[in-house]
Protein backbone atom coordinates (compact mmCIF):
# COMPACT_ATOMS: atom_id res chain seq x y z
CA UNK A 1 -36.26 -62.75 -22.88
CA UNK A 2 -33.20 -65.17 -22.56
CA UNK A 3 -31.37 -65.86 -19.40
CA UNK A 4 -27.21 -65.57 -20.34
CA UNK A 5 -24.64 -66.81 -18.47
CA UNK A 6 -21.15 -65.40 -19.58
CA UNK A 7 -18.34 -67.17 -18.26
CA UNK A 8 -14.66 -65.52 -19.17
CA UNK A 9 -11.56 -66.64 -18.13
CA UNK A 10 -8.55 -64.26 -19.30
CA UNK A 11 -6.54 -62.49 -15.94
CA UNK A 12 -6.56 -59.54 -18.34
CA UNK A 13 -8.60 -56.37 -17.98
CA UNK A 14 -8.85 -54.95 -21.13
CA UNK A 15 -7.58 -57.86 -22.56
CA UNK A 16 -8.63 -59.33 -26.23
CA UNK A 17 -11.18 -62.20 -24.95
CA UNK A 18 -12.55 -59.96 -22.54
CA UNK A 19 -13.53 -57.24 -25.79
CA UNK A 20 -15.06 -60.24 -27.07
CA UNK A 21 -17.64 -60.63 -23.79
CA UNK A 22 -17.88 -57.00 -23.53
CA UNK A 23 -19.20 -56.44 -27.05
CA UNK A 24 -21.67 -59.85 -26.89
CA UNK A 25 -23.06 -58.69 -23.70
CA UNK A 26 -23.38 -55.27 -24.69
CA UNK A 27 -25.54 -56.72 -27.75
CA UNK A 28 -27.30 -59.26 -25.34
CA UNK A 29 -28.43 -56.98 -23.15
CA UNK A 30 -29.82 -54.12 -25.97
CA UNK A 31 -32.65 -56.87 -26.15
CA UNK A 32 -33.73 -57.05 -22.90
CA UNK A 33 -32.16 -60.10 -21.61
CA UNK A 34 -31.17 -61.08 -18.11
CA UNK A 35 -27.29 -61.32 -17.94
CA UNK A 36 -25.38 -62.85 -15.72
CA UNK A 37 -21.21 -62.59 -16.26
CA UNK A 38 -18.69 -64.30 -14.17
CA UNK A 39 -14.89 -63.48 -15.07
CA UNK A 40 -13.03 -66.22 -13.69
CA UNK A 41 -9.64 -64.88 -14.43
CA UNK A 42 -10.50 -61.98 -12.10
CA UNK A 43 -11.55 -63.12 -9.01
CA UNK A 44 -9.49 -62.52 -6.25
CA UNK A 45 -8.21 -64.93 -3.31
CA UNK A 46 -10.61 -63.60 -1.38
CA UNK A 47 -13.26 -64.68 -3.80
CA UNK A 48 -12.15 -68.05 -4.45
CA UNK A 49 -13.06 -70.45 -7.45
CA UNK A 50 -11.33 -73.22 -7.25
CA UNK A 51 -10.62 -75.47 -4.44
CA UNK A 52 -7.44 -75.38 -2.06
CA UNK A 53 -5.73 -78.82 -1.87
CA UNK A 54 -2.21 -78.26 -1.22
CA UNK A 55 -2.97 -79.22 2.79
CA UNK A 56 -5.12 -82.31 2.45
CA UNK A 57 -2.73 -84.07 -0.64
CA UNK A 58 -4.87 -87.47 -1.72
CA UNK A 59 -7.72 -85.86 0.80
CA UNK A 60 -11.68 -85.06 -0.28
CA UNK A 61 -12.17 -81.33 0.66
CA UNK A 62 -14.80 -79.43 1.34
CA UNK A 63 -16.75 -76.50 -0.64
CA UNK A 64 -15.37 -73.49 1.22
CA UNK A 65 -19.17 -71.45 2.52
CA UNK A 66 -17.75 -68.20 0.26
CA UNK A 67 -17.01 -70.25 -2.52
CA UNK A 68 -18.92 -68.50 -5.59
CA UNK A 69 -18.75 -71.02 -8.24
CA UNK A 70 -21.34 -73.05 -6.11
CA UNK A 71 -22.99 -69.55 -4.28
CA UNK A 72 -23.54 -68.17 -7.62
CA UNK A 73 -22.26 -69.62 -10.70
CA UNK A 74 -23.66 -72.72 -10.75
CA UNK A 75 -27.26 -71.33 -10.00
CA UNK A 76 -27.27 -68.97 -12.77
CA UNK A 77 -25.79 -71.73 -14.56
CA UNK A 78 -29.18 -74.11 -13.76
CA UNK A 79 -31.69 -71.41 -14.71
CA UNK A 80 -29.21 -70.49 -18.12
CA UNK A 81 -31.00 -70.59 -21.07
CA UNK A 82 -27.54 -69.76 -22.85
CA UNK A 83 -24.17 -70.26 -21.79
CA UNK A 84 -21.32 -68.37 -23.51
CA UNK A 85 -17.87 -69.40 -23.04
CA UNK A 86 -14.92 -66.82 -23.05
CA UNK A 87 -11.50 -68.16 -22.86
CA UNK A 88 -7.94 -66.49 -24.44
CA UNK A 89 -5.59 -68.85 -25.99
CA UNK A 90 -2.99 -70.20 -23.70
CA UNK A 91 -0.66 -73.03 -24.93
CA UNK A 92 -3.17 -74.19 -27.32
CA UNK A 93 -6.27 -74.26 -24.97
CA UNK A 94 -8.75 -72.81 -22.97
CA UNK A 95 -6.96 -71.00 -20.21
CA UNK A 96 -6.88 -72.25 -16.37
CA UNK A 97 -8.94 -69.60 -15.03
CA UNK A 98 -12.14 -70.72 -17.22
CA UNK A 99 -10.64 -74.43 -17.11
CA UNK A 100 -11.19 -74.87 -13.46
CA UNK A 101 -14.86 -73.61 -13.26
CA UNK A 102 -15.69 -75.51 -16.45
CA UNK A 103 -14.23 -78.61 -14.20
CA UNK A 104 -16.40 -77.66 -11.67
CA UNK A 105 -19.99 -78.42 -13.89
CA UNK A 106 -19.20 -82.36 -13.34
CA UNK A 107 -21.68 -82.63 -10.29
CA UNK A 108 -24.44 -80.90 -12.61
CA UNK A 109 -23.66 -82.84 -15.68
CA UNK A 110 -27.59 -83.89 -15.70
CA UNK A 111 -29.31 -80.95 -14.77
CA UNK A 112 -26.96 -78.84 -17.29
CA UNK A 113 -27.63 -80.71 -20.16
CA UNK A 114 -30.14 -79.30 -22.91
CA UNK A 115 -28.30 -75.87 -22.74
CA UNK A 116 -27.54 -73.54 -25.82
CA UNK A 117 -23.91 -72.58 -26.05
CA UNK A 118 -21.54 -69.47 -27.92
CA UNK A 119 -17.77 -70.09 -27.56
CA UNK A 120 -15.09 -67.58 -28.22
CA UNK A 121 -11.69 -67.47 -28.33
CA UNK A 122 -9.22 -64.63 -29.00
CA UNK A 123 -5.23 -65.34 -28.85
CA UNK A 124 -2.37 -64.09 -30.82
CA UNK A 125 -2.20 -67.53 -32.60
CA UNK A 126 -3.47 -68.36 -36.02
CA UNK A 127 -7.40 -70.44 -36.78
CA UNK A 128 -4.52 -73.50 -37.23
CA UNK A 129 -3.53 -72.83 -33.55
CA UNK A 130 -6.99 -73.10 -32.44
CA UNK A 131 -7.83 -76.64 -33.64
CA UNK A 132 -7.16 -78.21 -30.22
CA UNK A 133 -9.82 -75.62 -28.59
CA UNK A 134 -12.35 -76.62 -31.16
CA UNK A 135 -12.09 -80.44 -30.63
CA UNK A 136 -12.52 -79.77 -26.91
CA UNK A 137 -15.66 -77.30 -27.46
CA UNK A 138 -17.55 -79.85 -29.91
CA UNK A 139 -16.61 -82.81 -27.40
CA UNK A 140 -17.67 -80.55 -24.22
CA UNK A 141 -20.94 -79.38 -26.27
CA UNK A 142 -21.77 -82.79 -27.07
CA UNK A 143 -21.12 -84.59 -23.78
CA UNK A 144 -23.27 -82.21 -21.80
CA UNK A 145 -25.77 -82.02 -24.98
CA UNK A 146 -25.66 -78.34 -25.49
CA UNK A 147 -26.77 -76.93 -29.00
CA UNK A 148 -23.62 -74.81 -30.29
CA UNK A 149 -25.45 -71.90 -31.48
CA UNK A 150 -22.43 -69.95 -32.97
CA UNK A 151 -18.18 -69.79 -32.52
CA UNK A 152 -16.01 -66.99 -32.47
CA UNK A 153 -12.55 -67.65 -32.73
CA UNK A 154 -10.17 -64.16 -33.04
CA UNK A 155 -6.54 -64.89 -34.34
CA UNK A 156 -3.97 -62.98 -34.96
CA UNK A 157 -5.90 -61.16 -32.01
CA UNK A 158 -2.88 -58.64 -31.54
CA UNK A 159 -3.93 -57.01 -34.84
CA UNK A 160 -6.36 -53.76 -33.88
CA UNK A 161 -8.41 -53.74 -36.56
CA UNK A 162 -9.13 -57.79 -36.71
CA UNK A 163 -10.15 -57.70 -33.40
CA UNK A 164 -12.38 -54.64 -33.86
CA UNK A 165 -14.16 -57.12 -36.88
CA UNK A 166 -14.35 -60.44 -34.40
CA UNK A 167 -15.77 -57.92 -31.39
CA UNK A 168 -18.27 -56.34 -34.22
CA UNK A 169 -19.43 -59.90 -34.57
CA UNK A 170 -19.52 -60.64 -30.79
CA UNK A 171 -21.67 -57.73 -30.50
CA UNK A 172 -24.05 -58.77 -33.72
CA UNK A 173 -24.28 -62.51 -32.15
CA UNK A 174 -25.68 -60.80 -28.91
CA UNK A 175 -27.76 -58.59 -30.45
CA UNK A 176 -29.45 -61.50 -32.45
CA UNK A 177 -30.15 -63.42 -28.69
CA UNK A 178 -33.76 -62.96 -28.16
């Protein structure tokens, strides 16, 4: 039994990325595994997951006590034996949402490392449009030496039955996760 953390960052619902997680972690957790999911893009300000600075400019600030990136994420994160990142396509890149809690695994940079890893992306641009993400991924994946197991990257993500095919293989990459 593997320990999953999904991390998603899209503000969106029912939006295309978010199919993505749905369908892996429907697969990942048909074999038993422990799941964890955190959808970044969701949270509410009452939930915060990033930190406040707009009051202390050029000022250190403190971990708020409900913060859950470091109540929650970051534990599951520890005890991971897979990570799976979930961003949409904004501008080229991984979208702020997932951005600032990826940010937010520099104090753990050590105790992170040795992870496995699935990244996928859906956006309405083309594989071409994706390039920058994939640069970032491989760099990310190698500086925190985490073994890519598999990438997912849905273009042209607008088109139903595309994204039916890339969620089919979310679903199949979960199910394989033993």
């Amino acid at each position: 039994m593997a320990r999953v953390v999904i991390l998603t960052g899209s503000p969106h619902f029912n939006g295309a990325s978010n199919k993505l997680a749905d369908n892996f972690e429907r697969g990942v957790k048909e074999n038993s595994n422990c799941v964890y999911r955190y959808d970044a893009g969701l949270q509410s300000d009452s939930e915060p997951h990033f930190l406040q600075l707009e009051n202390a400019p050029g000022m250190e600030v403190g971990i708020p006590d409900n913060d859950l990136v470091e109540n929650q994420v970051i534990p599951n994160l520890l005890e991971a034996d897979l990570i799976v990142l979930v961003s949409s396509l904004y501008y080229f890149g991984i979208n702020a949402q997932l951005k600032t809690v990826i940010d937010r695994f520099y104090d753990y940079n050590h105790e992170l490392k040795d992870k496995k890893m699935v990244f996928m992306m859906a956006g309405y641009g083309t594989q071409e449009d994706m390039e920058a993400v994939k640069l970032q991924i491989h760099k990310l994946s190698k500086y925190l030496r985490w073994q890519m197991i598999t990438e997912i990257y849905a273009d042209d993500s607008w088109n139903e039955q595309k994204l039916t095919d890339f969620a089919q293989k979310a679903y199949q990459v979960g199910k394989d996760i033993k």
